[in-house]
Protein backbone atom coordinates (compact mmCIF):
# COMPACT_ATOMS: atom_id res chain seq x y z
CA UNK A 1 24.01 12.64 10.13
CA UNK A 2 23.81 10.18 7.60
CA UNK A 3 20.67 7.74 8.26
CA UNK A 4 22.69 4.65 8.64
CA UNK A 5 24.90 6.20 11.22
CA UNK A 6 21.62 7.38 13.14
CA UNK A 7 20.79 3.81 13.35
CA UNK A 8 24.07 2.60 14.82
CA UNK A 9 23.92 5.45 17.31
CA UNK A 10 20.93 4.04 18.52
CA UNK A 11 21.85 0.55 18.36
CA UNK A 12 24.79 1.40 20.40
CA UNK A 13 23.08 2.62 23.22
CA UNK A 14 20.53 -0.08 23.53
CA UNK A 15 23.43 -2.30 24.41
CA UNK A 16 24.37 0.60 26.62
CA UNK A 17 21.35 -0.20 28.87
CA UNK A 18 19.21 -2.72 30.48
CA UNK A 19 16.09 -4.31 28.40
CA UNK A 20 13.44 -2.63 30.14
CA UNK A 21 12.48 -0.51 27.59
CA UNK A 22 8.53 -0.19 26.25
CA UNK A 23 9.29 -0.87 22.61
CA UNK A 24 12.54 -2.40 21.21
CA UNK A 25 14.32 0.73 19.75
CA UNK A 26 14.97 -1.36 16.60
CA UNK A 27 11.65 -1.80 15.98
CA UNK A 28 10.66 1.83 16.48
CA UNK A 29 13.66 2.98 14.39
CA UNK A 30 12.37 0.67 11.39
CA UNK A 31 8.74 1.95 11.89
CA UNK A 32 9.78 5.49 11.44
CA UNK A 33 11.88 4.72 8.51
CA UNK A 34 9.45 2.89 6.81
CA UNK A 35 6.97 6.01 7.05
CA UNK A 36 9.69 8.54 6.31
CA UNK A 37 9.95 6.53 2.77
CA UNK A 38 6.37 6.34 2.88
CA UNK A 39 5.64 10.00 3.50
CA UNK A 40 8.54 11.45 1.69
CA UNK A 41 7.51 9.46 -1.31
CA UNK A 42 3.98 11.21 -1.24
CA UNK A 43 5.52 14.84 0.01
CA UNK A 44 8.16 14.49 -2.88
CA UNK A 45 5.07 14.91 -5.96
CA UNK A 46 4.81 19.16 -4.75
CA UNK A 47 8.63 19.48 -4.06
CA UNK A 48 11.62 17.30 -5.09
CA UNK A 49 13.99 18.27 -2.29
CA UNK A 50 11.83 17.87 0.45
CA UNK A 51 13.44 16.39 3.22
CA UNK A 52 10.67 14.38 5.97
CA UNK A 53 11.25 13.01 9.67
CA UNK A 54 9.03 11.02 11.99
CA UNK A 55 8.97 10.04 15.51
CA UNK A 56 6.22 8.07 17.00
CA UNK A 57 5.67 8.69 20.70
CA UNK A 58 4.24 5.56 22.11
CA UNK A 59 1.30 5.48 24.30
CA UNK A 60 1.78 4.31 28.26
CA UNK A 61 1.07 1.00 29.40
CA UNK A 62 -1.40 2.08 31.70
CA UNK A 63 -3.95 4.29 28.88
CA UNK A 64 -6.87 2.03 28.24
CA UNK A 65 -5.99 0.65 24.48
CA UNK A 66 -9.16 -1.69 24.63
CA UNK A 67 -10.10 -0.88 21.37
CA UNK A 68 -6.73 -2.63 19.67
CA UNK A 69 -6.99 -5.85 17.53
CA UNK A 70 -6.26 -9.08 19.29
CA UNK A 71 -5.76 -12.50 19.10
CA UNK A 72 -8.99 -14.90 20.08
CA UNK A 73 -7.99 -18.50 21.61
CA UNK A 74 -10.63 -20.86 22.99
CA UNK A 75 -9.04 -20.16 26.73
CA UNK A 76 -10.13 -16.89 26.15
CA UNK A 77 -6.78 -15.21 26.11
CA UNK A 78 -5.92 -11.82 24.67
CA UNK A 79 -2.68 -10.75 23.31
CA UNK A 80 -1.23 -7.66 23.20
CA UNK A 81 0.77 -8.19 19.33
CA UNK A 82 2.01 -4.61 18.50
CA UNK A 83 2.58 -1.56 20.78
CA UNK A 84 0.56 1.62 20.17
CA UNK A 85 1.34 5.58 19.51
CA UNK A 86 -0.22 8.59 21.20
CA UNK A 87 0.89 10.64 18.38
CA UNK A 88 2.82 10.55 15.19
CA UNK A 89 5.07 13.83 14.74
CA UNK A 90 5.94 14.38 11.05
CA UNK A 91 8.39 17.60 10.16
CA UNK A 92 8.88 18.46 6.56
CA UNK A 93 11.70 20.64 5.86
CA UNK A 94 10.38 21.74 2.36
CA UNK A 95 10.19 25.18 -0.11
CA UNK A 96 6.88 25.87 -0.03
CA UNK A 97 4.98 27.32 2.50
CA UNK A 98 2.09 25.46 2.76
CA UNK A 99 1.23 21.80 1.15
CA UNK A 100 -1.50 21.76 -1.11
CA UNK A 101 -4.77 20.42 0.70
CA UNK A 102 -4.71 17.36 -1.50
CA UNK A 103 -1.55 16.85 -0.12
CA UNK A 104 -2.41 16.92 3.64
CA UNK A 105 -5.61 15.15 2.42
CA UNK A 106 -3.59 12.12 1.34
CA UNK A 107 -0.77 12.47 4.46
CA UNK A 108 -3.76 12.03 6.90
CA UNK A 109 -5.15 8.94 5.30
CA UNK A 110 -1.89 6.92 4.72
CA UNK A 111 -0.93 7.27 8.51
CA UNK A 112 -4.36 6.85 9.42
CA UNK A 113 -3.07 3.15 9.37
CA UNK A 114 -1.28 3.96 12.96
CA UNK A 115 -4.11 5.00 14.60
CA UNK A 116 -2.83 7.96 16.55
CA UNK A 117 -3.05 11.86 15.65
CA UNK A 118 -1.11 13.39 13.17
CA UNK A 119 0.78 15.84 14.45
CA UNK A 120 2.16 18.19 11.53
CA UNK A 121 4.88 20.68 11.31
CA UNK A 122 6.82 22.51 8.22
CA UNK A 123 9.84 24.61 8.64
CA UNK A 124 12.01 26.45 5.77
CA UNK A 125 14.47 24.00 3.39
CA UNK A 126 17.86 25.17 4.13
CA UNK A 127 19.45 26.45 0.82
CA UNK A 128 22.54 24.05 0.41
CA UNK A 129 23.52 21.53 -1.80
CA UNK A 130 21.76 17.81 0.11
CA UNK A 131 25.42 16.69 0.46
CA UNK A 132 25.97 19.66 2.97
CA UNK A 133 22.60 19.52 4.51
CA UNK A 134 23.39 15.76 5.77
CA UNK A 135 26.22 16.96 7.76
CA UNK A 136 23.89 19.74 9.51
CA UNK A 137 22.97 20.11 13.21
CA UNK A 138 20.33 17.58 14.04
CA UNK A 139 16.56 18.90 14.13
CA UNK A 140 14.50 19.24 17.12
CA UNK A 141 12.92 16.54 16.87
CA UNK A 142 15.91 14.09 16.65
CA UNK A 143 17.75 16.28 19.83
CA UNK A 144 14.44 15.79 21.57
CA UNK A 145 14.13 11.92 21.01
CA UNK A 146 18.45 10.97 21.74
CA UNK A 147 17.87 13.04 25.09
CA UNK A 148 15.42 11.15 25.87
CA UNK A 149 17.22 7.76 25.17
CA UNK A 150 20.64 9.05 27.15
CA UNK A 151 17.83 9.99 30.04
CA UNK A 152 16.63 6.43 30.07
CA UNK A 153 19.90 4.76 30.01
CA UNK A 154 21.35 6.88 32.89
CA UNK A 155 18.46 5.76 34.67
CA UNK A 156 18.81 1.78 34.33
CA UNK A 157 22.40 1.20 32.46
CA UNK A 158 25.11 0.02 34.57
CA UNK A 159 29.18 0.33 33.11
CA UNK A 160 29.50 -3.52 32.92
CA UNK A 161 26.33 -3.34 30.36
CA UNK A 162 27.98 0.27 28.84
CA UNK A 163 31.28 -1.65 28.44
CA UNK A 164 29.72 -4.70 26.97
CA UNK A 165 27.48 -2.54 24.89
CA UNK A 166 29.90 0.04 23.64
CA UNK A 167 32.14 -3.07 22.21
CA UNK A 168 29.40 -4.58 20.78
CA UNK A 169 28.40 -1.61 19.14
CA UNK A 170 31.70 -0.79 17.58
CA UNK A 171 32.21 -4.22 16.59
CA UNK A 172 29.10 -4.02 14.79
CA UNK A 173 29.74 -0.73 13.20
CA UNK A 174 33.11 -1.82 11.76
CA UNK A 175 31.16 -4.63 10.41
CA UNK A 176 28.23 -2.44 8.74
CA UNK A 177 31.08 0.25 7.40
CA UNK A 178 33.14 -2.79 5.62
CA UNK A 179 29.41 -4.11 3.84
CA UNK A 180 28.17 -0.23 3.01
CA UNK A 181 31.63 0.26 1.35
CA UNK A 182 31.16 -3.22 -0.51
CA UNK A 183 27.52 -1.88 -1.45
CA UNK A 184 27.65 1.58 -2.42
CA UNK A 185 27.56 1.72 -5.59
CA UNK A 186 24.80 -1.01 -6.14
CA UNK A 187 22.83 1.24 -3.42
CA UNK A 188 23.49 4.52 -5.39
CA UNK A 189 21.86 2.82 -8.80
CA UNK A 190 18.65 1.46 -7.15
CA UNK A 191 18.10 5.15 -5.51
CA UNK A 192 19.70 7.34 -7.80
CA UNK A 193 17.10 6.93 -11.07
CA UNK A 194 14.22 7.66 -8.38
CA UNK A 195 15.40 10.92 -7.10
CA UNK A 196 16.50 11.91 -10.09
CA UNK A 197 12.61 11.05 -11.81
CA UNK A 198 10.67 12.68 -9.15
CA UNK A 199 9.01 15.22 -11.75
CA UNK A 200 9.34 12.77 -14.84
CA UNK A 201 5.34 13.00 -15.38
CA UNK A 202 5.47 16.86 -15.71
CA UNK A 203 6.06 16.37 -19.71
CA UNK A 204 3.52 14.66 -20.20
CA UNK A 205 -0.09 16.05 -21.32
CA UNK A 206 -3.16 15.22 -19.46
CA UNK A 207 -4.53 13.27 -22.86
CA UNK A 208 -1.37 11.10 -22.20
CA UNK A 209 -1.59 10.49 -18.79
CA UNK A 210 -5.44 9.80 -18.93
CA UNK A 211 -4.78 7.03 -21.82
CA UNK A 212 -1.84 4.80 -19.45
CA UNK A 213 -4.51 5.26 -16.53
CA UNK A 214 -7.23 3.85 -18.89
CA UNK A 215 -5.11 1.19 -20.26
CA UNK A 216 -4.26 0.08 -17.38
CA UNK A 217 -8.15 0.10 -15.80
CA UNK A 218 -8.83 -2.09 -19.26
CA UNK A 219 -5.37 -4.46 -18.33
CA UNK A 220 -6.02 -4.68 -14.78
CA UNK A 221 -2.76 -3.53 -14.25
CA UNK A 222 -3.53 -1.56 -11.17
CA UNK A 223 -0.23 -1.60 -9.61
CA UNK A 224 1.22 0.01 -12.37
CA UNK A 225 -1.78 2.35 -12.31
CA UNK A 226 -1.10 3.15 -8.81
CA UNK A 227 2.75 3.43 -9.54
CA UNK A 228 1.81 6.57 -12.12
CA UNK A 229 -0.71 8.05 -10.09
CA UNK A 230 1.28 8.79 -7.09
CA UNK A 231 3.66 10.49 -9.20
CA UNK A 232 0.92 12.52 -11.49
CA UNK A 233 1.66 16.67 -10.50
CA UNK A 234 -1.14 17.48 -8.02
CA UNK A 235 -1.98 20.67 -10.60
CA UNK A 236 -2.99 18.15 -13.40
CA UNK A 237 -4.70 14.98 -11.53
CA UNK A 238 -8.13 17.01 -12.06
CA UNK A 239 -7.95 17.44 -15.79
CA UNK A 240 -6.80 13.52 -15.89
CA UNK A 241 -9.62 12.19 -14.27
CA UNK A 242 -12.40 14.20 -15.12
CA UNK A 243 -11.90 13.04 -18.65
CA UNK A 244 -13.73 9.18 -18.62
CA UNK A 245 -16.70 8.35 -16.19
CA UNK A 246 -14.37 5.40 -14.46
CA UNK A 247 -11.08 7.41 -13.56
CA UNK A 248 -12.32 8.88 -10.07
CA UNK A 249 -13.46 5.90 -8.83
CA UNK A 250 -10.70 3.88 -10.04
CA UNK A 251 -8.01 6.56 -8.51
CA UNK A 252 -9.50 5.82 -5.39
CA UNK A 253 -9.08 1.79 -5.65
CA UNK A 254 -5.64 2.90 -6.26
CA UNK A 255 -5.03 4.64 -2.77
CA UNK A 256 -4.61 1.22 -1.24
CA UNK A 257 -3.10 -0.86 -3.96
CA UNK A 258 0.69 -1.68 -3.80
CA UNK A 259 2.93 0.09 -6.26
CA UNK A 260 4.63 -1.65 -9.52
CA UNK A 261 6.81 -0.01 -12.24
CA UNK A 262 6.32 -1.57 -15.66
CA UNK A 263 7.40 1.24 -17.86
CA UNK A 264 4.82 1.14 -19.55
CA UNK A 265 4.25 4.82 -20.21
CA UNK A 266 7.94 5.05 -21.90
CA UNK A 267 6.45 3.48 -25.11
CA UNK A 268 6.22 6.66 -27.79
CA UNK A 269 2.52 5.32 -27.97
CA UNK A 270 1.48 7.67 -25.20
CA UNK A 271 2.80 10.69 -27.08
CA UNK A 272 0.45 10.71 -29.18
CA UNK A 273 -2.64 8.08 -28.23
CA UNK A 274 -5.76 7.25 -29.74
CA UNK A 275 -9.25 7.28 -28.80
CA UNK A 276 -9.81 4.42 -27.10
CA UNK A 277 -10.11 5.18 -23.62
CA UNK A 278 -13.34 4.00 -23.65
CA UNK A 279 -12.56 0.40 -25.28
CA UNK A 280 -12.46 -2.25 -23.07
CA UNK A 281 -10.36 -5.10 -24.45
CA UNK A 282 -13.08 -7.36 -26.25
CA UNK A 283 -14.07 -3.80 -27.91
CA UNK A 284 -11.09 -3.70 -29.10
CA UNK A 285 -10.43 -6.94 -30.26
CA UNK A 286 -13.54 -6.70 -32.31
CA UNK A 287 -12.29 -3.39 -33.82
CA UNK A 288 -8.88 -5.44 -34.63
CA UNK A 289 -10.32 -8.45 -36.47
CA UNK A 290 -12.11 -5.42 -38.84
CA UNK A 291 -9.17 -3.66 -39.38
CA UNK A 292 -6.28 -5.57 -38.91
CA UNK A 293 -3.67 -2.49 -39.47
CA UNK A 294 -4.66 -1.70 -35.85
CA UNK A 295 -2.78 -4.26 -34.13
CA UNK A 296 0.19 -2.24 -34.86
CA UNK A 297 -1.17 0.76 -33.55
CA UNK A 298 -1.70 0.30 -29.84
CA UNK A 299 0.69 -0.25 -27.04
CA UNK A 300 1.49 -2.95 -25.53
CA UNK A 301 0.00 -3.44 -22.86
CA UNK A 302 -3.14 -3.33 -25.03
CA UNK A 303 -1.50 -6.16 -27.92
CA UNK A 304 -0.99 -8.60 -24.95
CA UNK A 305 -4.89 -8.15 -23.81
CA UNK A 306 -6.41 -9.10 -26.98
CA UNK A 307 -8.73 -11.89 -26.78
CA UNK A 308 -7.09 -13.37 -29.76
CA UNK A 309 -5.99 -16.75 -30.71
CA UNK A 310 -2.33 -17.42 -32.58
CA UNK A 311 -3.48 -18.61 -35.72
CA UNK A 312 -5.50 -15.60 -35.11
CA UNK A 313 -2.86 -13.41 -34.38
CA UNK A 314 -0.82 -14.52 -37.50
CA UNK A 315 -3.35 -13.74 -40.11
CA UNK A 316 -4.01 -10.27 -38.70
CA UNK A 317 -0.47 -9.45 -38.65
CA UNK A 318 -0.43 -10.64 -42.69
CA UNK A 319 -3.71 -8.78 -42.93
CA UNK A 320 -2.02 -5.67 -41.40
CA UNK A 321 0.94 -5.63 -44.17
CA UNK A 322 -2.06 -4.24 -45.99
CA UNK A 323 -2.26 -1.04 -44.75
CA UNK A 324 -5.97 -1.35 -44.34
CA UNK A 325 -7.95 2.05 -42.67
CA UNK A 326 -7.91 2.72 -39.27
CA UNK A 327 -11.54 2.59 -37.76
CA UNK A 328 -13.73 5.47 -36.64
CA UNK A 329 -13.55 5.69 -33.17
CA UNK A 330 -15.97 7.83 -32.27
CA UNK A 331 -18.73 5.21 -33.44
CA UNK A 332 -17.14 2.35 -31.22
CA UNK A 333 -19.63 1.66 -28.02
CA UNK A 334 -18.40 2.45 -24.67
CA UNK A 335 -17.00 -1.07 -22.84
CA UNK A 336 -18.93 -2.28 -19.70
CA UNK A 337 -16.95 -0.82 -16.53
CA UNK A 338 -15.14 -2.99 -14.31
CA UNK A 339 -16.87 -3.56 -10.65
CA UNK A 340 -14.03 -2.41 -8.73
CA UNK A 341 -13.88 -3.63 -5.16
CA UNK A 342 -12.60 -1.68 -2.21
CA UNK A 343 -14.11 1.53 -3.86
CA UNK A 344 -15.92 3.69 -0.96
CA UNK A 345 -15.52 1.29 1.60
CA UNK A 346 -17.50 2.12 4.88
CA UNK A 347 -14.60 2.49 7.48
CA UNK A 348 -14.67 0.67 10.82
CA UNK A 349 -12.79 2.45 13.23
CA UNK A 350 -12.61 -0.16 16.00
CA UNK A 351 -13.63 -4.07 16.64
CA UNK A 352 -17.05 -2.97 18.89
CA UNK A 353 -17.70 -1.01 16.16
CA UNK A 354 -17.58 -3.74 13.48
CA UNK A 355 -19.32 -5.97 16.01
CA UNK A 356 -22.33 -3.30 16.06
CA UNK A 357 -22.22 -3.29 12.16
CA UNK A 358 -22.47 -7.44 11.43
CA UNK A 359 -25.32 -7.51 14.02
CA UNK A 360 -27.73 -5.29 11.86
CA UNK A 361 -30.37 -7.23 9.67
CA UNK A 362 -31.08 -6.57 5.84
CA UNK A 363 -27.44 -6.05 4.55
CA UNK A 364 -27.31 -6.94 1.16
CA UNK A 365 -24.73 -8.28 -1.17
CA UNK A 366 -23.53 -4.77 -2.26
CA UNK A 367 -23.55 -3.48 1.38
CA UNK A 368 -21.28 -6.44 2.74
CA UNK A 369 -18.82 -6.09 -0.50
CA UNK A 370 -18.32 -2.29 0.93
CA UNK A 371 -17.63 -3.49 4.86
CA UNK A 372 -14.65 -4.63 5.43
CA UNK A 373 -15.26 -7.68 8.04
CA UNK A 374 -13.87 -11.51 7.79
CA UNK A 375 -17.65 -11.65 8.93
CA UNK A 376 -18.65 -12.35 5.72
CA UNK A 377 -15.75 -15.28 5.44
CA UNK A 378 -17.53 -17.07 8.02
CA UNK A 379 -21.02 -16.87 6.03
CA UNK A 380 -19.85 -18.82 3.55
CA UNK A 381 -19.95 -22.66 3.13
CA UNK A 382 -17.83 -24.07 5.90
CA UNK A 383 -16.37 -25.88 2.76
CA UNK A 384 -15.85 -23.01 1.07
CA UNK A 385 -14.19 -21.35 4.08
CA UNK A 386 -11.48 -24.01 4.46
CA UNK A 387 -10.29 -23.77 1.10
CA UNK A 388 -9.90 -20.34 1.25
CA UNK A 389 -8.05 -20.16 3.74
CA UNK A 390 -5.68 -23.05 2.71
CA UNK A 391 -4.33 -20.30 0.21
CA UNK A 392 -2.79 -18.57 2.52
CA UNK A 393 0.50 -19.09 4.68
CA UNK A 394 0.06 -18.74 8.58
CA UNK A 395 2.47 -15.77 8.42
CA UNK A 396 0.02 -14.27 5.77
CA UNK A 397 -3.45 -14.82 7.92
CA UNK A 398 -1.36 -13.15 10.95
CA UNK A 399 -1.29 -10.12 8.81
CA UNK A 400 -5.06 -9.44 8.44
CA UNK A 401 -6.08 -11.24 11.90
CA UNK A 402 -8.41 -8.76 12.88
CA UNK A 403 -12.09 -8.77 14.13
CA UNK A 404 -14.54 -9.85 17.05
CA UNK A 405 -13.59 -12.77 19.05
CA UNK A 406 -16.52 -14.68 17.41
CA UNK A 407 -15.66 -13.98 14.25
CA UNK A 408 -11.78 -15.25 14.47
CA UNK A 409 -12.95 -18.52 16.59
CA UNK A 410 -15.16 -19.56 13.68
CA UNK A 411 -12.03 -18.85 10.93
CA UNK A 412 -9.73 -20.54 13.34
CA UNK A 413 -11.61 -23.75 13.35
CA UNK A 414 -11.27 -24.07 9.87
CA UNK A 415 -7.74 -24.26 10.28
CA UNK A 416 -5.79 -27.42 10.97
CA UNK A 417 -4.30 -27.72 14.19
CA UNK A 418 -0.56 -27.34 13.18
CA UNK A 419 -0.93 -23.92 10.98
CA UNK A 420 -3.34 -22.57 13.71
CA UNK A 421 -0.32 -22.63 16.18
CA UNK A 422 1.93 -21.34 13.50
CA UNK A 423 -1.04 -18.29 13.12
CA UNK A 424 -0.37 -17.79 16.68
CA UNK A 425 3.56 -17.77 16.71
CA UNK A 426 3.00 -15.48 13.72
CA UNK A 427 0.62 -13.19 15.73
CA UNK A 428 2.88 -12.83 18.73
CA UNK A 429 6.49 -12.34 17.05
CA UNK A 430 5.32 -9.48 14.54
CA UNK A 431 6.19 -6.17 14.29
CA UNK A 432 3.25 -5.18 12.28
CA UNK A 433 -0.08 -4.86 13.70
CA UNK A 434 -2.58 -6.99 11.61
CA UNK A 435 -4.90 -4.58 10.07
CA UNK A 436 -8.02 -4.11 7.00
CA UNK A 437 -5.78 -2.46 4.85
CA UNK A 438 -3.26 -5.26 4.49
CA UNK A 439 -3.43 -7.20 1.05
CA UNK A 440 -4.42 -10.27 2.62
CA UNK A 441 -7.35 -8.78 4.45
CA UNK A 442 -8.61 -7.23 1.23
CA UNK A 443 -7.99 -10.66 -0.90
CA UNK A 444 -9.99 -12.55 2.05
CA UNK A 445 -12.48 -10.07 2.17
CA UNK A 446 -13.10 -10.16 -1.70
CA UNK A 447 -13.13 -13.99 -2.15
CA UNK A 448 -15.74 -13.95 0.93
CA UNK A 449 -17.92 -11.73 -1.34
CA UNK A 450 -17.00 -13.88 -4.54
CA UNK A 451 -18.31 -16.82 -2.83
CA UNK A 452 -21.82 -15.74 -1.41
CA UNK A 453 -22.23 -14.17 -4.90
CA UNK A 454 -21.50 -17.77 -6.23
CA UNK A 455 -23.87 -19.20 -4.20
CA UNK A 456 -26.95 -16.71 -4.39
CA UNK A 457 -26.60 -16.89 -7.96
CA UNK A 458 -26.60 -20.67 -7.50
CA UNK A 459 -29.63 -20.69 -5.08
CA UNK A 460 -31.31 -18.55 -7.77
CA UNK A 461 -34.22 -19.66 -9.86
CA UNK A 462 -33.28 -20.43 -13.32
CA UNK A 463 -35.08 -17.18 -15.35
CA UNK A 464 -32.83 -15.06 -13.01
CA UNK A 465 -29.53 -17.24 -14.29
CA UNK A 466 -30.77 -16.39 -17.80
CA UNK A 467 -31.47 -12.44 -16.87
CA UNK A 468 -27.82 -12.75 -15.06
């Protein structure tokens, strides 16, 4: 059944019934969709046509979910924002018998974001064209969940809601049928180029693939970075990284970094690329100020990184007419590596645990930069503290809300009075759980670092500014 008609179904028979369900079935339908893209996009690196479901069973009201983030007001309220799951199922019809443990490595740490056990099944991809195989008998697991949705409205639906329901339902379907028919084709073009460029990287050597990655560590273009990593064969990722001293521990900045295309890897550059992995971009300025013929040698992403002025820029590209040599790369220095935050983070698996870990004494700079608490927000200036959190929007902050109560009573009081009850509004009409992996958390978290590095190098005595 097509995916859009799985919806409706659903959608139909929540106006079948009363509203006393635990979760609103819309919400759990988008949550599994969202992590069928999310998993299929990983699953889809080891086999093309592999085909993924979810269902999240959601825990009981009465199991003891103590542990979950919360909201801290003065009154000493506490809000339950999201609900919670007592397991994730994920079945992956696929041709292989077994995913590669990288694989199953990586499945278990994207999900790890829903705090519940991952609960993992393959079975056998039917061999028949995917047109066919939409029309197939439903799998167990979406049998298994409808049942239990026709049990529940038997139970508390009554035929003045079914009535009501049922004509809402095909009201609304009529509706969604005329717009998918008015949308097709613009649908097929933004999916189509995807699924048809799931093994695009697979012509590409591991000299290639290691020079875009480096680029882009030299750019700072890590979303791009991330965008070509996730789609790098499993069989190769080894050779790519082991070939510079900052790939692994970039890669893993990348596991949590949100996912650009640039195109930059379609430039014929990176079919042939020099040796300049090693370059960072004032290197390599230097090196083009020499020998001005290089400028037309690198790729783009490189030309637009060059610490170069235009009057600059115009008398190396009159310079380059020359044809002047190329310089010897293998005498070029090494460039000083980036300090890349969020690399080997210490994980905090609930709020008493964080609270456990900001109590101990002696944690340096380095130490704090690798815990991910708002903690450290609080530490700074109270100055400081308001202006950064002016930056963000209320609907932002709601997003990476988390920590002891202490902790988000001092960051609340920094907030004027109006945005604070927006935070709040925020907190209680989201679907998403606020969490330490969320983009705002991590921004927070690293201009809380920023800051007390700012001010201990302030504080410091004026030989160590020098030495600095």
């Amino acid at each position: 059944m097509d995916r859009l008609f799985k919806v409706l179904a659903v959608f139909g028979i929540y106006f079948c019934s009363t509203f006393g369900f635990s979760l609103d079935l819309s919400t759990k339908m988008d949550l599994q969709e969202k992590w069928e893209q999310k998993i299929t996009q990983l699953v889809r690196t080891v086999d093309s046509q592999a085909q993924v479901f979810v269902r999240l069973d959601e825990k009981r009201a009465s199991e003891d979910v103590s542990e979950t983030p919360y909201l801290y007001e003065a009154e000493g309220l506490y809000f339950r924002i999201n609900p919670e799951f007592s397991k994730v199922n994920v079945l992956i019809l696929t041709r292989l018998k077994e995913l590669p443990t990288e694989t199953k490595q990586l499945l278990r740490k994207i999900t790890k974001e829903l705090e519940a056990p991952l609960v993992l099944s393959l079975e056998a991809l039917p061999q028949a064209p995917a047109s066919e195989l939409t029309l197939a008998t439903p799998t167990p697991v979406e049998v298994k969940g409808l049942d239990q949705l026709f049990s529940l409205m038997s139970q508390v639906g009554s035929w003045l809601w079914a009535a009501l329901g049922m004509f809402s339902f095909f009201a609304f379907l009529g509706a969604l049928i005329f717009i998918k028919g008015k949308n097709e084709t613009s649908e097929e073009q933004k999916e189509k180029p995807e699924l048809l460029n799931q093994d695009w990287l697979a012509g590409y050597s591991e000299e290639s693939l290691a020079a875009v990655l480096s680029d882009c560590y030299w750019c700072e273009k890590d979303a791009y970075a991330a965008y070509v990593w996730h789609r790098i064969p499993i069989e190769v990722r080894k050779g790519v990284v082991g070939s510079t001293t900052f790939l692994k521990s970039y890669v893993e900045k990348l596991l949590n970094q949100t996912v650009e295309n640039h195109h930059y890897l379609e430039h014929p550059y990176y079919l042939n690329p020099l040796s300049i992995n090693h370059s960072d971009n004032r290197t390599l300025t230097e090196m083009v100020r020499k020998h001005p013929v290089l400028i037309h040698k690198l790729p783009p992403m490189r030309v637009m990184s060059l610490k170069l002025t235009a009057t600059e820029r115009v008398r190396i590209e009159l310079e380059a007419m020359k044809k002047t040599a190329l310089p010897d790369f293998k005498t070029v220095p090494a460039g000083k590596e980036r300090e890349l935050d969020y690399v080997r983070v210490i994980e905090l698996d609930s709020v008493a645990e964080e609270e456990e870990v900001i109590k101990l004494t002696g944690l340096s700079l380095e130490l704090k930069a690798r815990i991910p608490s708002l903690q450290w927000l609080c530490d700074v200036s109270e100055e400081k503290r308001v202006q950064i959190l002016a930056t963000f929007s209320a609907k932002e902050l709601a997003s990476a809300w988390i920590g002891p109560a202490a902790t988000l009573d001092v960051l609340s009081k920094a907030l004027p009075e109006s945005k604070k009850q927006d935070l709040m509004s925020a907190l209680k009409q989201s679907h998403q759980r606020p969490g330490r992996q969320s983009p705002v958390f991590r921004r927070m978290h690293q201009e809380a670092i920023q800051a007390l590095r700012a001010s201990e190098t302030a504080s410091a005595p004026n030989w160590a500014k020098k030495a600095a």
